[in-house]
Protein backbone atom coordinates (compact mmCIF):
# COMPACT_ATOMS: atom_id res chain seq x y z
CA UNK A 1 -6.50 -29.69 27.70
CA UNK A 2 -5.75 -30.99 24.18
CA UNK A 3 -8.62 -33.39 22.51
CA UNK A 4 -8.20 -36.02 19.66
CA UNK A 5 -8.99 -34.86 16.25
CA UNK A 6 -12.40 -36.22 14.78
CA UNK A 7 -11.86 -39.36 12.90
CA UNK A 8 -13.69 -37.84 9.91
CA UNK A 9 -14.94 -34.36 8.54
CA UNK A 10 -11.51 -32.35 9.88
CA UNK A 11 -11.18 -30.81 6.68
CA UNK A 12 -14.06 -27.50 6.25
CA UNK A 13 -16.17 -28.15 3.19
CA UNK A 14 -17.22 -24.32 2.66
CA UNK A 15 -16.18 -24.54 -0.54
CA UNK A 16 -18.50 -27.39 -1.43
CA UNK A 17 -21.10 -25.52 0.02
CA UNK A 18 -20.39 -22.52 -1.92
CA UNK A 19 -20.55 -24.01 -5.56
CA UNK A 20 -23.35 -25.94 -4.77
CA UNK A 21 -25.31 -23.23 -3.61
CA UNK A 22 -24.43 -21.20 -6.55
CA UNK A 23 -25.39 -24.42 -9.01
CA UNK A 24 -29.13 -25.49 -7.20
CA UNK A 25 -31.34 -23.08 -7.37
CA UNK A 26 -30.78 -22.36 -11.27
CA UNK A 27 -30.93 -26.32 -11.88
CA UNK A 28 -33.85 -26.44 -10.52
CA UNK A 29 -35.83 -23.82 -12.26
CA UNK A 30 -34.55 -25.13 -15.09
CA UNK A 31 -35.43 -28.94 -13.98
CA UNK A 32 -39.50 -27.74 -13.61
CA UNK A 33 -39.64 -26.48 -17.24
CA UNK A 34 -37.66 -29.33 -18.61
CA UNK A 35 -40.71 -31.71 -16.60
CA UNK A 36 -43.59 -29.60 -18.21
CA UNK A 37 -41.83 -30.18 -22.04
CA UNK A 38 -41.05 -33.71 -20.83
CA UNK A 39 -44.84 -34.18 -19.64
CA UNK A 40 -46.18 -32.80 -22.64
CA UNK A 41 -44.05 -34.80 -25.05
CA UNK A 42 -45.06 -37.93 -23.20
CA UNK A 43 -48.49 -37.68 -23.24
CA UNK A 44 -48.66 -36.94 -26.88
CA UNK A 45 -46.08 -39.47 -28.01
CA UNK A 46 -47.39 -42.13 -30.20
CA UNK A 47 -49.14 -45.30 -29.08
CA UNK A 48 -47.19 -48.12 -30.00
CA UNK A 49 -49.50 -50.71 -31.89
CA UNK A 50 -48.46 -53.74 -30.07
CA UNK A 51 -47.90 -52.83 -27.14
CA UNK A 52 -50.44 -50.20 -26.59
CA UNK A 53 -50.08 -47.24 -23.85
CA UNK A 54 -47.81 -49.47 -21.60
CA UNK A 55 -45.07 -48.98 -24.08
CA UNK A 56 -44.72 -45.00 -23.17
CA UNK A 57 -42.74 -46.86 -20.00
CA UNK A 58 -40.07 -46.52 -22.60
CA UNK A 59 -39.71 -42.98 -21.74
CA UNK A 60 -39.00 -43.49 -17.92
CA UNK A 61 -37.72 -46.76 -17.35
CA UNK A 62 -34.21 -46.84 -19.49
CA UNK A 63 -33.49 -43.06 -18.56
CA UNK A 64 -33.89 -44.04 -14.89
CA UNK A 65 -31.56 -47.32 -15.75
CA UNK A 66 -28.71 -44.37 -17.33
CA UNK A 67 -29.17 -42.31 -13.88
CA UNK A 68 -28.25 -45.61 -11.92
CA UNK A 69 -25.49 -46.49 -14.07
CA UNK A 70 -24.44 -43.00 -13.54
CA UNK A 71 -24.66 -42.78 -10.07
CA UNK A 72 -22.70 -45.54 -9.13
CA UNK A 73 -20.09 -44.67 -11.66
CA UNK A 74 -20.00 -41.75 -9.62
CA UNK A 75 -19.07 -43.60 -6.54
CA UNK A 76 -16.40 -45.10 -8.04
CA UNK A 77 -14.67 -42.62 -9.35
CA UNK A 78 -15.09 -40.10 -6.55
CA UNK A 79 -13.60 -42.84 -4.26
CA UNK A 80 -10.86 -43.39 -6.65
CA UNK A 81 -10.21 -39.27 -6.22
CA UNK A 82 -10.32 -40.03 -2.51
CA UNK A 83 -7.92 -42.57 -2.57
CA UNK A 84 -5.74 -40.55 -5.01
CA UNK A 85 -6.07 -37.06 -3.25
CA UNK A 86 -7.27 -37.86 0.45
CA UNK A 87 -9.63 -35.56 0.30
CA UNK A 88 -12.82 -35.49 2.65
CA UNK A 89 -15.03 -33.98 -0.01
CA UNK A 90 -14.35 -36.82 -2.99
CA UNK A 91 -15.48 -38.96 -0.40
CA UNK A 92 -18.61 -37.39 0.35
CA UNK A 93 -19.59 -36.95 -3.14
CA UNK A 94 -19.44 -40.92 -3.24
CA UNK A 95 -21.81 -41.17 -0.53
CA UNK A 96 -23.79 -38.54 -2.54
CA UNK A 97 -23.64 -41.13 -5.80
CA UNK A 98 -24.39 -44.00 -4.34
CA UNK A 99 -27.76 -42.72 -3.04
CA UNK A 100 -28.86 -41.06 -5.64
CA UNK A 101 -28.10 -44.10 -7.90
CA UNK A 102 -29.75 -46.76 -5.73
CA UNK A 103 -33.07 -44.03 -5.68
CA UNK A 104 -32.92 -44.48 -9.86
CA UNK A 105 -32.13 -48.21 -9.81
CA UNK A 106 -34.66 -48.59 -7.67
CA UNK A 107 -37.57 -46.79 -9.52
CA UNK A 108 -36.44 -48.40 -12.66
CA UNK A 109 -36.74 -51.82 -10.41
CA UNK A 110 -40.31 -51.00 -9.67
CA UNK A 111 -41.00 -49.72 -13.68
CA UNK A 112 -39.63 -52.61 -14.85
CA UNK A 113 -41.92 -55.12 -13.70
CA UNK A 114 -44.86 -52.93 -14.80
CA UNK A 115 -43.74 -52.88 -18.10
CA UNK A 116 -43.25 -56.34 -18.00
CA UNK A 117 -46.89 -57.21 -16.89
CA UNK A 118 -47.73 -55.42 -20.16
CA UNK A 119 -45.90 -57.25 -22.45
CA UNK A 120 -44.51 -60.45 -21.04
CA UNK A 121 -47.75 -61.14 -18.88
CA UNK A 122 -45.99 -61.59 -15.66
CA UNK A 123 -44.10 -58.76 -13.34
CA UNK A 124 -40.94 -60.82 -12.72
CA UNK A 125 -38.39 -63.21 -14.54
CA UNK A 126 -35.06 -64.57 -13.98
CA UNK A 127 -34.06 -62.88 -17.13
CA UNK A 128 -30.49 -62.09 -16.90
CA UNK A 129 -30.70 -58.66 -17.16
CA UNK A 130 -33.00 -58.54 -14.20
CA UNK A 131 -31.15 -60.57 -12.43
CA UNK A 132 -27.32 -58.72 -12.50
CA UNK A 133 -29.96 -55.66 -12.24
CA UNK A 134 -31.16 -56.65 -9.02
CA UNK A 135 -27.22 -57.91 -8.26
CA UNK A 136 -26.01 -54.25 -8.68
CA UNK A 137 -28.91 -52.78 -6.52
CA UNK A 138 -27.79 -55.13 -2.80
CA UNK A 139 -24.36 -53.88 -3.74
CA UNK A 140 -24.82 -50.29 -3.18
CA UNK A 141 -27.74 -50.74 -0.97
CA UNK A 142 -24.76 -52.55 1.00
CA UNK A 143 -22.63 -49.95 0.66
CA UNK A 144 -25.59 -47.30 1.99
CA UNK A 145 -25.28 -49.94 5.03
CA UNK A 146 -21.95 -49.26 4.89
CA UNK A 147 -21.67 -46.32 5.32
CA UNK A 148 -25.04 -45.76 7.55
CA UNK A 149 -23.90 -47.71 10.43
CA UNK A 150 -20.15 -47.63 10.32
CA UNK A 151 -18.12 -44.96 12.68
CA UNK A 152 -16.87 -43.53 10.17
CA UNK A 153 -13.21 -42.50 9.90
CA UNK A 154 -10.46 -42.56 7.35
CA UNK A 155 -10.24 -46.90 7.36
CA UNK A 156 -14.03 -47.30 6.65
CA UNK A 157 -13.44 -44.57 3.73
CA UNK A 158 -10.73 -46.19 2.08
CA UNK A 159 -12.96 -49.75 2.71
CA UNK A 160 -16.09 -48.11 0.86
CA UNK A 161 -13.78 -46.15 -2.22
CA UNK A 162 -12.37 -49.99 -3.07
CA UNK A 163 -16.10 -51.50 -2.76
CA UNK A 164 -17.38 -48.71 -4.38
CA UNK A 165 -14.67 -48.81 -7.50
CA UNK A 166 -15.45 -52.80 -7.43
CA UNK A 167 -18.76 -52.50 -7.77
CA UNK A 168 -18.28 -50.48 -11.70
CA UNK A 169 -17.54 -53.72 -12.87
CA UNK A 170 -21.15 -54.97 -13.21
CA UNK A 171 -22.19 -51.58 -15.02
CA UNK A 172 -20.78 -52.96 -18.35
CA UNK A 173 -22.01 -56.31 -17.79
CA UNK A 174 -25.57 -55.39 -16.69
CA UNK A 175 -25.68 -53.26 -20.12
CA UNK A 176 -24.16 -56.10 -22.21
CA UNK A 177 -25.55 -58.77 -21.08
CA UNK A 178 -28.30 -58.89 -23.11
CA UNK A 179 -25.61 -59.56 -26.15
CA UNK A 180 -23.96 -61.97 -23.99
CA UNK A 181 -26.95 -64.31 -23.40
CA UNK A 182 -28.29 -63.55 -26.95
CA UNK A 183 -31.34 -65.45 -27.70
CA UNK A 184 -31.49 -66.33 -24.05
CA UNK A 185 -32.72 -62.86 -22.84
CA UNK A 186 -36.33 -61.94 -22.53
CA UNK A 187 -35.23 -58.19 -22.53
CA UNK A 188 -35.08 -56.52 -26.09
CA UNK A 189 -31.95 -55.28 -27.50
CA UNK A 190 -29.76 -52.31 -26.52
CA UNK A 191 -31.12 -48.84 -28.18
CA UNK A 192 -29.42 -48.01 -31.17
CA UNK A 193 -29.71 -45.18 -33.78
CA UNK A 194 -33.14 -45.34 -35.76
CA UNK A 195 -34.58 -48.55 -33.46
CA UNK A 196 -37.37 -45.83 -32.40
CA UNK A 197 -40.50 -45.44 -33.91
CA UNK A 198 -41.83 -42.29 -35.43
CA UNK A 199 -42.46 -39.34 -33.11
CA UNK A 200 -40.76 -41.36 -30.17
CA UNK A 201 -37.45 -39.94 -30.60
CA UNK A 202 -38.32 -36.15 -29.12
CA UNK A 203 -39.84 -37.84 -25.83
CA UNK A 204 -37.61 -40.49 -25.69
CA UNK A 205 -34.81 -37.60 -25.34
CA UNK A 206 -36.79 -35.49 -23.61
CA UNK A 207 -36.98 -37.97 -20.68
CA UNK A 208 -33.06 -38.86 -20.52
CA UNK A 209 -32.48 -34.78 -20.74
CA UNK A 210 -34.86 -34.00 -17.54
CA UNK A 211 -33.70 -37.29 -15.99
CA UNK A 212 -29.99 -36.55 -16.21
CA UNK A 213 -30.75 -33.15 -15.10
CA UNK A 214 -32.67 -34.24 -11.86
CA UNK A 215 -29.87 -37.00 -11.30
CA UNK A 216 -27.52 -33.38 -11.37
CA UNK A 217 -29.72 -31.49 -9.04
CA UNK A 218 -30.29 -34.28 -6.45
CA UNK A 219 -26.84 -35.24 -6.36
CA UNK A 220 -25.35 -32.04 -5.84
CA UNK A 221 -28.48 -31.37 -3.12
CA UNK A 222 -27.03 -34.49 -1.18
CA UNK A 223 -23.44 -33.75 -1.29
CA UNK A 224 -24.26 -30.47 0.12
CA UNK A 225 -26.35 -32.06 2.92
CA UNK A 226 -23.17 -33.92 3.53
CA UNK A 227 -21.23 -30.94 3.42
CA UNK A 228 -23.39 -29.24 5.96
CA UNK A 229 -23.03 -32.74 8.19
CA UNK A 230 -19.19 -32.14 7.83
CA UNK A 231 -19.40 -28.43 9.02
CA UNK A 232 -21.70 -28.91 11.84
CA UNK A 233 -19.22 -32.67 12.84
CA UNK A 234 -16.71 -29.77 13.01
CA UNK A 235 -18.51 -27.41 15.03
CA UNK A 236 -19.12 -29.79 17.40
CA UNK A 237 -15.80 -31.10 17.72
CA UNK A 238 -14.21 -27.54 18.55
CA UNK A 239 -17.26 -26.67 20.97
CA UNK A 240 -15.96 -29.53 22.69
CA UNK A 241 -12.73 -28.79 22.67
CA UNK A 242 -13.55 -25.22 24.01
CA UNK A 243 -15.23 -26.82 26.58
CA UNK A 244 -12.59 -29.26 27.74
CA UNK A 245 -10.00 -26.16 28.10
């Protein structure tokens, strides 16, 4: 008795599985000494005179702002490759973006305000910054929605690689829009080359090296948890097939 192919997942994602599995368990080892040197360099980074120990912030909350921006830049492209090639696993690695980037856009949400406390002496403001900040977090917690309680198949695929590919657009604006709204913008300027103080460049890189790397490790750890998904979705579908011959 012939069944109806599964609306999603009919491609196997071994390979996925495969380089992933290969990639991990090195990352990660290298990910816990990166944490100890970025730990280190942290704690014995300057204290800025102004805004006293509050300021060390600096070395979590605009590395976590670069993993957001890079995870939903991930999205987008990986939908665009879905769109382009069809392929099941382009698709998946969007999924695997767009989570990881709403878990850094989140944290830097939540370091944000504490940093603010410290130095504007309040947690929140309708800075603009903050605001398109907040703007690009509901979009891809929206597309988590998405994609969490949608069937599924090759329509709601295509749906989420165009939102996803939309949603890029605010990543430039959220960055620049502190040069936009100058003098209207409670946020500081945009890092540039020799804007650090002295001995805050080491820690300063330190956290955007072990930051990027963690963005790496977690985001190839979810796209193989979707890969795995995809295998057993397959399994599933032939048991039953077995079944109804």
């Amino acid at each position: 008795m012939p069944t109806s192919k599964p609306d999603r997942y009919t491609v196997p994602s071994n390979a996925t599985e495969r380089i992933t599995s290969r990639i991990i368990r090195p990352l990660g080892v290298i990910l816990v000494l990166l944490l100890v040197v970025y730990g280190w360099a942290v704690y014995n980074a300057p204290i800025d005179r102004v805004q006293g120990v509050i300021q060390k912030i600096l070395y979590v909350h605009p590395p976590l702002a670069y993993g957001a921006y890079l995870g939903f830049a991930v999205t987008g492209i990986a939908g665009g490759l879905y769109l382009w090639r069809r392929e099941e696993a382009w698709d998946r690695l969007a999924i695997a973006g767009a989570e990881v980037g709403v878990l850094f856009c989140t944290l830097m949400i939540v370091t944000g305000p504490i940093w603010a406390k410290g130095t504007w002496g309040r947690y929140w403001s309708w800075d603009p910054r903050l605001t398109v900040t907040l703007l690009l977090w509901f979009v891809y917690l929206a597309y988590m929605l998405l994609r969490s309680f949608s069937a599924g198949g090759e329509r709601t695929a295509r749906f989420a690689a165009v939102y996803g590919i939309l949603g890029i657009v605010l990543i430039p604006l959220n960055y620049y829009i502190i040069e936009i709204f100058s003098g209207r913008s409670m946020h500081p300027e945009n890092l540039e080359r020799g804007s650090l103080g002295a001995g805050m460049g080491f820690p300063f890189l330190m956290g955007n090296l072990t930051l990027f790397i963690a963005f790496v490790y977690l985001l190839l750890l979810r796209w193989q948890v979707e890969a795995l998904r995809a295998d057993e979705a397959q399994r599933i579908h032939q048991r039953v097939g077995a079944e109804g011959d």
